[in-house]
PDB file of N, CA and C in Angstrom:
ATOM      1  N   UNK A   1      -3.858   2.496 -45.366  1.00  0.00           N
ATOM      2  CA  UNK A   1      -4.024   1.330 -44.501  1.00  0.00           C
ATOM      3  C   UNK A   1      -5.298   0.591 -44.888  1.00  0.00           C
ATOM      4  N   UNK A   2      -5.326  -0.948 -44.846  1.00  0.00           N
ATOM      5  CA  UNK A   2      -6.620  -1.274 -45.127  1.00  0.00           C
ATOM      6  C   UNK A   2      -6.888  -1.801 -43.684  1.00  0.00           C
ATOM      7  N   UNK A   3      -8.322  -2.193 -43.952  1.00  0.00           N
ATOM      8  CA  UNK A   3      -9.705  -2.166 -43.365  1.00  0.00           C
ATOM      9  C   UNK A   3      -8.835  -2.959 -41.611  1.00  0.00           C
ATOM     10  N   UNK A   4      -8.355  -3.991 -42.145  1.00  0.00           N
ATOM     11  CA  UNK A   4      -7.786  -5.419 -41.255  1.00  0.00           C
ATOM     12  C   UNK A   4      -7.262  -4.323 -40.135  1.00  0.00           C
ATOM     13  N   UNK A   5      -5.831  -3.479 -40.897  1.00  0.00           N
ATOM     14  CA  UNK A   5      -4.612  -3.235 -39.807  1.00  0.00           C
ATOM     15  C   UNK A   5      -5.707  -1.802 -38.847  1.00  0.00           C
ATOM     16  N   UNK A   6      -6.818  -1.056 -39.644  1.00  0.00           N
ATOM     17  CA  UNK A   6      -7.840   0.311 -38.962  1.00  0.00           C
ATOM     18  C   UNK A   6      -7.938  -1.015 -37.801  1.00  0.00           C
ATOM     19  N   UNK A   7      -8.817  -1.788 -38.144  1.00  0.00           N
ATOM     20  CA  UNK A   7      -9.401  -2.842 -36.569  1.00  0.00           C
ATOM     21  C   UNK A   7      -8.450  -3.420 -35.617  1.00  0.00           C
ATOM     22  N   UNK A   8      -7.723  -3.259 -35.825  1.00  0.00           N
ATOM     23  CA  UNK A   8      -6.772  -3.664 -35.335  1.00  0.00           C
ATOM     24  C   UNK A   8      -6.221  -2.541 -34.259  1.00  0.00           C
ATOM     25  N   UNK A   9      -5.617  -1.685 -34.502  1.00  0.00           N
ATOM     26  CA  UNK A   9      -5.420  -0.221 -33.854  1.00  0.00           C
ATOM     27  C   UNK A   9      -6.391  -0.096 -33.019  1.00  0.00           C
ATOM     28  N   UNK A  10      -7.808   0.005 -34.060  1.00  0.00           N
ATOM     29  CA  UNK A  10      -8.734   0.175 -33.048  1.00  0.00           C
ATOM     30  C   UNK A  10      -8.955  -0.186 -31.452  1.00  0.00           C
ATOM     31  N   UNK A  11      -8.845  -1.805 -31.787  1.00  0.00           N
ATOM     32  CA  UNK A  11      -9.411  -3.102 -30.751  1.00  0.00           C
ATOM     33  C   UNK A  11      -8.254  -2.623 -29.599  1.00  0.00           C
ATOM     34  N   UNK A  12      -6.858  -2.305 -30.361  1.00  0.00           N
ATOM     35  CA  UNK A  12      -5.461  -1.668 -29.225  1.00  0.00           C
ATOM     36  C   UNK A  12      -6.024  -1.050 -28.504  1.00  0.00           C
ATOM     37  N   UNK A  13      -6.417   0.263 -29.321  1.00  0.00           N
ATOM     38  CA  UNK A  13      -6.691   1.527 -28.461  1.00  0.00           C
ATOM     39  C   UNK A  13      -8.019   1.658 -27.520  1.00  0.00           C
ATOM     40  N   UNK A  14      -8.915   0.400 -27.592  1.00  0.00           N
ATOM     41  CA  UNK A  14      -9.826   0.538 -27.106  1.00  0.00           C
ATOM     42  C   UNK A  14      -9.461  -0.377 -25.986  1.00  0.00           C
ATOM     43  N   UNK A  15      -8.938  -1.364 -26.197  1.00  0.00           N
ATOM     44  CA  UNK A  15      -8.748  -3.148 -25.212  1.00  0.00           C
ATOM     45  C   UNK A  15      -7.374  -2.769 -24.326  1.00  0.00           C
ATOM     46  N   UNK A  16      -6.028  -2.878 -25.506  1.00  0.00           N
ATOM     47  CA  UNK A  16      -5.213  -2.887 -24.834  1.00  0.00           C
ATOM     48  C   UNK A  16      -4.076  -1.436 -24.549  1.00  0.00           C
ATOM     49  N   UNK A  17      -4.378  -0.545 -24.977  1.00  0.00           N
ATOM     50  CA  UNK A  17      -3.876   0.370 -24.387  1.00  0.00           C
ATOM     51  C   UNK A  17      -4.100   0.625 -22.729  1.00  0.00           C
ATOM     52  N   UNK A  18      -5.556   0.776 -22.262  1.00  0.00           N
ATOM     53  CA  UNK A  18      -6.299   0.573 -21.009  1.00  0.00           C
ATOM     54  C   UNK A  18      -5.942  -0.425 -20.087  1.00  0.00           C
ATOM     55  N   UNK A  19      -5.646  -1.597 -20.728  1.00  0.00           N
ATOM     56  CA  UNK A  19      -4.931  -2.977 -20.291  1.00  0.00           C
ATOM     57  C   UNK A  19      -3.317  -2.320 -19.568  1.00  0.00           C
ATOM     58  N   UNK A  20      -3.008  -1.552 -20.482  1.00  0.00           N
ATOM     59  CA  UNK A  20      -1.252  -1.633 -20.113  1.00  0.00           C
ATOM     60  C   UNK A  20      -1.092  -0.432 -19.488  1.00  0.00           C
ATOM     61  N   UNK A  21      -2.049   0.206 -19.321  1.00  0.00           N
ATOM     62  CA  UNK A  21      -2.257   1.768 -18.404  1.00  0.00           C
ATOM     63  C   UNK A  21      -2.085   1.091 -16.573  1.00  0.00           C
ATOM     64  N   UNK A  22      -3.267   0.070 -16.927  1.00  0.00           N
ATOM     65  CA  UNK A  22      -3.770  -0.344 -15.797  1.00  0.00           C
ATOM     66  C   UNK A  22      -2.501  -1.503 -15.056  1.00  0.00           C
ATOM     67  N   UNK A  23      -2.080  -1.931 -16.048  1.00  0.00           N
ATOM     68  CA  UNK A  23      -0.614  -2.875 -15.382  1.00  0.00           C
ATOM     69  C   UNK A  23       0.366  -1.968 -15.333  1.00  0.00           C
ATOM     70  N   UNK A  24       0.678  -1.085 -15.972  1.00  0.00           N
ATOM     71  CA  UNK A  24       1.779  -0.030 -15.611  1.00  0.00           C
ATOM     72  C   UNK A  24       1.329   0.777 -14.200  1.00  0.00           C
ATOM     73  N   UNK A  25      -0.039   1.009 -13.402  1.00  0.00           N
ATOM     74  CA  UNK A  25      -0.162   1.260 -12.554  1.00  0.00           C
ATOM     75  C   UNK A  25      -0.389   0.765 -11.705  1.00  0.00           C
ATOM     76  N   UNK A  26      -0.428  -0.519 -11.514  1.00  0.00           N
ATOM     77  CA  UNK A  26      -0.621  -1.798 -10.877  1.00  0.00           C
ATOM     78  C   UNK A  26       1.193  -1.898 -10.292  1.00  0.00           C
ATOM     79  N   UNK A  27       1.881  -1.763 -11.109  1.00  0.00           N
ATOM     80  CA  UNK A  27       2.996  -2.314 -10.552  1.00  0.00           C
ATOM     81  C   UNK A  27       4.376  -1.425 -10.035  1.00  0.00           C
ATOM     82  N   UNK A  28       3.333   0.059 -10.769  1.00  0.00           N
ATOM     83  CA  UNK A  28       3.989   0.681  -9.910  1.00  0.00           C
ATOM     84  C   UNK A  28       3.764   1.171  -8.456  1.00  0.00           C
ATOM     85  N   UNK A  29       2.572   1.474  -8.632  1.00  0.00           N
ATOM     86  CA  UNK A  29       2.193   1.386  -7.183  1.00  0.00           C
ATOM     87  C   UNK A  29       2.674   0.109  -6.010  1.00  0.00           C
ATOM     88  N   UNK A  30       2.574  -1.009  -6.786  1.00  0.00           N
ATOM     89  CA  UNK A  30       3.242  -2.117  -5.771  1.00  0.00           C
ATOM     90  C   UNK A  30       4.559  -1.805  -5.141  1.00  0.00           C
ATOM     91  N   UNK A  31       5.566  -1.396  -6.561  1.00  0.00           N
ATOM     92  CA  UNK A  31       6.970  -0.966  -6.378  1.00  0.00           C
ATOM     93  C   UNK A  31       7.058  -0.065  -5.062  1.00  0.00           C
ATOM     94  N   UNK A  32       5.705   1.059  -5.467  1.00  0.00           N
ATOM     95  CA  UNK A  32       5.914   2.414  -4.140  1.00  0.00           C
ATOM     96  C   UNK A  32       5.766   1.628  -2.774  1.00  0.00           C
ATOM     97  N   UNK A  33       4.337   1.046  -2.734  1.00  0.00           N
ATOM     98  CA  UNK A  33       4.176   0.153  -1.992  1.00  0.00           C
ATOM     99  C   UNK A  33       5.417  -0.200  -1.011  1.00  0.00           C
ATOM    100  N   UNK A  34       6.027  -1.287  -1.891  1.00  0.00           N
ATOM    101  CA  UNK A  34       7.051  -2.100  -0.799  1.00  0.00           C
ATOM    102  C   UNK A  34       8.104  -1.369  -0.603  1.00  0.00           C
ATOM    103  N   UNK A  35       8.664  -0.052  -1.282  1.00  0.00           N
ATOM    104  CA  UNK A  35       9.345   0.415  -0.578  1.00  0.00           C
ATOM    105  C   UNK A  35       9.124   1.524   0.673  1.00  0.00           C
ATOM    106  N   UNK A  36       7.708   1.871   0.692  1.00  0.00           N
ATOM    107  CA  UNK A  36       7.233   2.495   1.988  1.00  0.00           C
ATOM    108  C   UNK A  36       6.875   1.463   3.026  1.00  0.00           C
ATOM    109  N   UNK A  37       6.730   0.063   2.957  1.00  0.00           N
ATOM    110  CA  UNK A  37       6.940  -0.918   3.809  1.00  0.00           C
ATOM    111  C   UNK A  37       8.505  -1.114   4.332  1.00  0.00           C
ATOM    112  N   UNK A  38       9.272  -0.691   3.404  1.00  0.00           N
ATOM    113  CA  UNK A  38      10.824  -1.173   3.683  1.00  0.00           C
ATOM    114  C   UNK A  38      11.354   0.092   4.835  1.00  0.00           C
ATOM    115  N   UNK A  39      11.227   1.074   4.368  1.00  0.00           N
ATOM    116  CA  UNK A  39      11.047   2.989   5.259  1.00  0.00           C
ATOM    117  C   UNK A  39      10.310   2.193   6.461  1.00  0.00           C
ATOM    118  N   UNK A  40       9.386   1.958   6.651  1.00  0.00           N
ATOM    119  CA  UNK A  40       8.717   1.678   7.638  1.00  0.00           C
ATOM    120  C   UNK A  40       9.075   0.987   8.995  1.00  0.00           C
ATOM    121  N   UNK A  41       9.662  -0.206   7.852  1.00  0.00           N
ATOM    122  CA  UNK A  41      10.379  -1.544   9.125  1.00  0.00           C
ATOM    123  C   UNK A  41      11.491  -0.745   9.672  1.00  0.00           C
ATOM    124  N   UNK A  42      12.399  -0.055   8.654  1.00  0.00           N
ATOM    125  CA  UNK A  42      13.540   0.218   9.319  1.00  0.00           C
ATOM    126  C   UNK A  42      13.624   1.580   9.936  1.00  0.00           C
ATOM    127  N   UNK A  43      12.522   2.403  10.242  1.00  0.00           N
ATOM    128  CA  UNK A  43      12.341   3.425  11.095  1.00  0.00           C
ATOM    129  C   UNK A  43      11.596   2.388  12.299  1.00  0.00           C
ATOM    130  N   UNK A  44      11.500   1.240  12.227  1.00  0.00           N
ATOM    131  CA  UNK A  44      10.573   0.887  13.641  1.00  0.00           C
ATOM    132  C   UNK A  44      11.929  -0.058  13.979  1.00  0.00           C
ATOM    133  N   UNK A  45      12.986  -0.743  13.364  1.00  0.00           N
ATOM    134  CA  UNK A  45      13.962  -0.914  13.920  1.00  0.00           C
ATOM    135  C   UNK A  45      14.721  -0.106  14.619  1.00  0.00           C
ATOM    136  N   UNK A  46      14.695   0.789  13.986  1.00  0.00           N
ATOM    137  CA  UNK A  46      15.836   2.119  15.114  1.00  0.00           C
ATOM    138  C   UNK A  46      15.088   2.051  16.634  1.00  0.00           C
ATOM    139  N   UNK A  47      13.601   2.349  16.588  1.00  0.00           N
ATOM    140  CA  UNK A  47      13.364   2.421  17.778  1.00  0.00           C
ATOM    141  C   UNK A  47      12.561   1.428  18.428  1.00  0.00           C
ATOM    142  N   UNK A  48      13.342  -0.037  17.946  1.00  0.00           N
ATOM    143  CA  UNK A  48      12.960  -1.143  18.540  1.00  0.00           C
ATOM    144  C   UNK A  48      12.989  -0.981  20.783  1.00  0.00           C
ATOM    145  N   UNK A  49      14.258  -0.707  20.437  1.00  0.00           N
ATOM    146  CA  UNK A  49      14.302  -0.739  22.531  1.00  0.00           C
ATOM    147  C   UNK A  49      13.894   0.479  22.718  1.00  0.00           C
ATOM    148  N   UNK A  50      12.840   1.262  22.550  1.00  0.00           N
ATOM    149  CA  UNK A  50      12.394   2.214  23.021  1.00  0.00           C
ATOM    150  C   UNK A  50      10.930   1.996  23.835  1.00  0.00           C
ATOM    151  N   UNK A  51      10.870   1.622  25.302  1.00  0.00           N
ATOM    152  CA  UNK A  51       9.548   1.423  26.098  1.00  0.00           C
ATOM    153  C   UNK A  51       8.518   2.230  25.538  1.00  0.00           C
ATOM    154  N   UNK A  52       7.501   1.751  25.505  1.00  0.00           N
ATOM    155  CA  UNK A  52       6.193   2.376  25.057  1.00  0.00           C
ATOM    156  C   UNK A  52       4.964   1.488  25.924  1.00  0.00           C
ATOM    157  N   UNK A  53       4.282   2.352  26.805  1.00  0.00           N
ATOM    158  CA  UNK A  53       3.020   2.151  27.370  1.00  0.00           C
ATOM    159  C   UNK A  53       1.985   3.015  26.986  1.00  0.00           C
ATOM    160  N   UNK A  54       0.788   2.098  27.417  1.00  0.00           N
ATOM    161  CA  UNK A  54      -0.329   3.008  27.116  1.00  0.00           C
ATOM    162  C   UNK A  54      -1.023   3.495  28.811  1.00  0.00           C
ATOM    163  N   UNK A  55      -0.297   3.200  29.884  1.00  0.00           N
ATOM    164  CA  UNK A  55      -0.682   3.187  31.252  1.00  0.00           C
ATOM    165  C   UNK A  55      -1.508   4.295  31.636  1.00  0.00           C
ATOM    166  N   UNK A  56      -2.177   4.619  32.745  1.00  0.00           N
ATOM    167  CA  UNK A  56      -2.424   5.916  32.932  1.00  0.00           C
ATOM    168  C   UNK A  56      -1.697   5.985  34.524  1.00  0.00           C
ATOM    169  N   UNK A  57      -1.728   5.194  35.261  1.00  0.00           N
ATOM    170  CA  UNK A  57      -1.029   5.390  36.395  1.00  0.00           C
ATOM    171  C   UNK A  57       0.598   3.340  36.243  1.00  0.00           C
ATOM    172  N   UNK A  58       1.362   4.299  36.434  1.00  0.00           N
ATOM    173  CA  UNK A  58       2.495   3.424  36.082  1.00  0.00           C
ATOM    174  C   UNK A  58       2.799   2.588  37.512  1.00  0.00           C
ATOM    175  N   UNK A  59       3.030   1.475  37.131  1.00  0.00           N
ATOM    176  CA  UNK A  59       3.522   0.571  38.233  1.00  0.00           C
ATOM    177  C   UNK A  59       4.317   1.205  39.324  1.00  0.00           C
ATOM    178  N   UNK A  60       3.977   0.595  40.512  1.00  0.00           N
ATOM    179  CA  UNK A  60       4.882   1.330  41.711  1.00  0.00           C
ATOM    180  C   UNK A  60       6.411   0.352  41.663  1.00  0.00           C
ATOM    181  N   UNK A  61       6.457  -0.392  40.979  1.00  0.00           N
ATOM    182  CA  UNK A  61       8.028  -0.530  41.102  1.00  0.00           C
ATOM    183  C   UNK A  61       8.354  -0.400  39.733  1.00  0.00           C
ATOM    184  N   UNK A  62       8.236   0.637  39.184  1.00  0.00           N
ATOM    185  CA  UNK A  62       9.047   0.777  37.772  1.00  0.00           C
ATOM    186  C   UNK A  62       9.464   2.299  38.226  1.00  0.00           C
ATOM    187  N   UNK A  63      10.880   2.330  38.181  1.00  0.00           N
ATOM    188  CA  UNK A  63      11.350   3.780  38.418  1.00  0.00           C
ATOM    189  C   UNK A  63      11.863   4.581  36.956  1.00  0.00           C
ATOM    190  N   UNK A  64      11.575   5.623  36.803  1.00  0.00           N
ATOM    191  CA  UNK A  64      11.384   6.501  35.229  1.00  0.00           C
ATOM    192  C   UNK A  64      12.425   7.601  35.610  1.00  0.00           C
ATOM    193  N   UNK A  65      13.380   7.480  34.910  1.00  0.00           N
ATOM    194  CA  UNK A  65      14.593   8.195  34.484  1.00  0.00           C
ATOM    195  C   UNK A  65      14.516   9.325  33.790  1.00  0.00           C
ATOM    196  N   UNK A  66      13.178   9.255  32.808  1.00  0.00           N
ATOM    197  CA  UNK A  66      12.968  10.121  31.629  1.00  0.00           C
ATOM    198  C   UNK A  66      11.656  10.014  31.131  1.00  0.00           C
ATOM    199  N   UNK A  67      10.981  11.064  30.592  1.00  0.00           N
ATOM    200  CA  UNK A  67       9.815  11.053  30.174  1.00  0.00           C
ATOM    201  C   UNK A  67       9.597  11.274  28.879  1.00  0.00           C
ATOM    202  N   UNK A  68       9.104  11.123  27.447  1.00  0.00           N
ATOM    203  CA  UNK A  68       8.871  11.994  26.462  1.00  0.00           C
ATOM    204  C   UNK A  68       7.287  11.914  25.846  1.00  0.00           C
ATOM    205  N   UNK A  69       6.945  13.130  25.625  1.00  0.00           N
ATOM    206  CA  UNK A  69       5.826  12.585  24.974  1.00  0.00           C
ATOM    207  C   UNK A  69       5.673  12.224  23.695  1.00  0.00           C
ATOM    208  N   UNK A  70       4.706  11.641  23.254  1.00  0.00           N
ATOM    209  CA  UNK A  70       4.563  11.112  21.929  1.00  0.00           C
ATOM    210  C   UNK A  70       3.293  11.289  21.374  1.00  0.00           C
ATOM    211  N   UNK A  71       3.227  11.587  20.230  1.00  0.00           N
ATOM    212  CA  UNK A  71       1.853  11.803  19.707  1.00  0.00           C
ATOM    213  C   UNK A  71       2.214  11.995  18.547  1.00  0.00           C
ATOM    214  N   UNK A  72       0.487  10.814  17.401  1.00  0.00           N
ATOM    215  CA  UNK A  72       1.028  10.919  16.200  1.00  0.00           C
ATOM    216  C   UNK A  72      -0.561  10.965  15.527  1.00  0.00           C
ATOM    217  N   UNK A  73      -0.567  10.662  14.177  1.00  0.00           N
ATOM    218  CA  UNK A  73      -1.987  11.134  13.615  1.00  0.00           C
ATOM    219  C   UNK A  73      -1.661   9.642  12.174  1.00  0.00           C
ATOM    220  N   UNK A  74      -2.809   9.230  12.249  1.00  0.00           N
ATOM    221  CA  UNK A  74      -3.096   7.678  10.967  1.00  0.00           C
ATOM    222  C   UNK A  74      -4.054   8.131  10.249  1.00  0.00           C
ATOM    223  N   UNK A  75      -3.817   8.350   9.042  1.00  0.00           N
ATOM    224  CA  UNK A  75      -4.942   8.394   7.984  1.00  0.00           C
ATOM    225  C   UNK A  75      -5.287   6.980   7.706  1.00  0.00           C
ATOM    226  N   UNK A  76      -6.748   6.731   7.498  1.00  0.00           N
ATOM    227  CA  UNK A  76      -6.696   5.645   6.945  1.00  0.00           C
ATOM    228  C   UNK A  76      -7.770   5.772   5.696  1.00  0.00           C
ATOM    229  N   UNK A  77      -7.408   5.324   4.310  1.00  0.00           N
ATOM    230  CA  UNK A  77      -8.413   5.727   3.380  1.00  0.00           C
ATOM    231  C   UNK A  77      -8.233   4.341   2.477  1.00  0.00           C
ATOM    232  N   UNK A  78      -9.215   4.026   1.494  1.00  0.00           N
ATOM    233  CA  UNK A  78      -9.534   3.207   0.952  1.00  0.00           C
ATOM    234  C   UNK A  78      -8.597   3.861  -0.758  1.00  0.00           C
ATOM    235  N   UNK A  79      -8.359   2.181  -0.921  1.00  0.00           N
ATOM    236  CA  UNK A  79      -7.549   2.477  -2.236  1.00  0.00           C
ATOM    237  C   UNK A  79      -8.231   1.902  -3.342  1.00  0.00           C
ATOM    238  N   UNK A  80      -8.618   2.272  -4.217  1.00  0.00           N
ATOM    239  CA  UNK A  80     -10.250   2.362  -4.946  1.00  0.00           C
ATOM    240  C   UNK A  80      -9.351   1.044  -5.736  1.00  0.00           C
ATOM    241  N   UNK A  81      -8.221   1.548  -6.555  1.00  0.00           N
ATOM    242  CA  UNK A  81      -7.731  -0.022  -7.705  1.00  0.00           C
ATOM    243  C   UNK A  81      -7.113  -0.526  -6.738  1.00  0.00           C
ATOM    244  N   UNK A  82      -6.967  -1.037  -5.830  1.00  0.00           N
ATOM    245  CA  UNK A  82      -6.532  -2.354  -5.163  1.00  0.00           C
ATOM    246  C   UNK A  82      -8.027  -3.090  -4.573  1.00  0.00           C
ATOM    247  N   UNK A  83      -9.148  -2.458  -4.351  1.00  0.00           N
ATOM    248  CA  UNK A  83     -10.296  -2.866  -4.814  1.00  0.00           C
ATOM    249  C   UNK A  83     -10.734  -3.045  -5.918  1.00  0.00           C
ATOM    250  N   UNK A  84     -10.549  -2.678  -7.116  1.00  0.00           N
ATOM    251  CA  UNK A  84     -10.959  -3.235  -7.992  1.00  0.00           C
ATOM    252  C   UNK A  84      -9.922  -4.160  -8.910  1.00  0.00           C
ATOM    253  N   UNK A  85      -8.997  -4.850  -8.113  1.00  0.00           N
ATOM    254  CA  UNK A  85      -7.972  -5.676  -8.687  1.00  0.00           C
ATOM    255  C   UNK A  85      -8.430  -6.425  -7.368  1.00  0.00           C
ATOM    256  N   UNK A  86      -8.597  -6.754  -6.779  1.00  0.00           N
ATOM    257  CA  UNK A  86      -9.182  -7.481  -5.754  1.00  0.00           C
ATOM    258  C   UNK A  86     -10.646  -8.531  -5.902  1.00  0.00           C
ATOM    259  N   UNK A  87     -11.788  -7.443  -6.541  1.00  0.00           N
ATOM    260  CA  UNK A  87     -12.661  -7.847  -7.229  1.00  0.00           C
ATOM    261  C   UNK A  87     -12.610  -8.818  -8.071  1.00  0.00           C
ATOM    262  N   UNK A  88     -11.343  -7.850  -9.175  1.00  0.00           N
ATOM    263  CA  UNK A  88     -11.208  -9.126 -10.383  1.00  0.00           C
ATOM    264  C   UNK A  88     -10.660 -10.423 -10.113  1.00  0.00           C
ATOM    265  N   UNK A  89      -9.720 -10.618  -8.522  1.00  0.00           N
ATOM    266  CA  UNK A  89      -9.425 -11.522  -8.246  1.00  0.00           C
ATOM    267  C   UNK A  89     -10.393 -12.681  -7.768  1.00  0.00           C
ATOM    268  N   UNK A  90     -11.215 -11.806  -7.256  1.00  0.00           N
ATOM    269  CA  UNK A  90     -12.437 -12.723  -6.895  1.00  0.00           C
ATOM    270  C   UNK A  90     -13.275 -13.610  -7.765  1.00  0.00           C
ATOM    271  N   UNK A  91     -13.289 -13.079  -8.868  1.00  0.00           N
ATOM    272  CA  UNK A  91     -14.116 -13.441  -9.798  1.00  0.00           C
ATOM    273  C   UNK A  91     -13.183 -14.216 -11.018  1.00  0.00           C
ATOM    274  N   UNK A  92     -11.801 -14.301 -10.938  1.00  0.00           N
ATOM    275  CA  UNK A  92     -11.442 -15.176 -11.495  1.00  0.00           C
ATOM    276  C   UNK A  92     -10.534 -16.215 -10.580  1.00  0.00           C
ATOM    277  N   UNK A  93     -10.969 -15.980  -9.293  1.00  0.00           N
ATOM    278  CA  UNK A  93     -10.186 -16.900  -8.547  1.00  0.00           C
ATOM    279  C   UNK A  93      -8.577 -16.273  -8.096  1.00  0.00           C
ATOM    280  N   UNK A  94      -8.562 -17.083  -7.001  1.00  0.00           N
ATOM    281  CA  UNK A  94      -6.833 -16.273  -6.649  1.00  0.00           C
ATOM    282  C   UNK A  94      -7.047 -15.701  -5.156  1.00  0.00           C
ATOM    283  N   UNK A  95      -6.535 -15.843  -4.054  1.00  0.00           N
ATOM    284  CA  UNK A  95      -6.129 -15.216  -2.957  1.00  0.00           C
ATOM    285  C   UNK A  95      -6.192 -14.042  -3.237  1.00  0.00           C
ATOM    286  N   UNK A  96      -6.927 -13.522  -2.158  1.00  0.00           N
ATOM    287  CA  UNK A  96      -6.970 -11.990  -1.996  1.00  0.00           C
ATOM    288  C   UNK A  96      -6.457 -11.841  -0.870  1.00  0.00           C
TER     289      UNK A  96
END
């Protein structure tokens, strides 16, 4: 191989291999993304007519047929590359 096609490989393996790591995980994660948004909507459709209060003593004219309890647990954590694809948006412009 001469000198041209070595720099070349190189500039790949240094520039754009990293480049296409980072868009191959960019879009898959989006993919996961919207389909755990899609799971989401349509587990909160099923239990669209299902009453939910946060009361501690319930109205005297609401009469209760049934009780259940409910209890659930939210992680919430920071997603390090959607911050730093966010960043880059900033800095080259673009809605975040």
């Amino acid at each position: 191989m001469d000198a041209g096609t070595l720099r070349a490989i190189e500039v790949f393996l240094n520039i754009g291999l990293p480049f296409l790591v980072l868009m191959g995980a960019y879009f898959i994660g989006s993919w996961i993304e919207r389909r755990h948004f899609r799971e989401i909507e349509k587990r909160e459709k099923a239990l669209k007519g299902m009453p939910v209060t946060t009361f501690e003593l319930l109205p005297t004219n609401w009469h209760i047929s049934r009780a259940e309890l409910v209890s659930g647990s939210v992680v919430v954590s920071l997603d390090y590359f959607k911050r730093v694809i966010a960043g880059l948006r900033g800095i080259f412009g673009g809605r975040i």
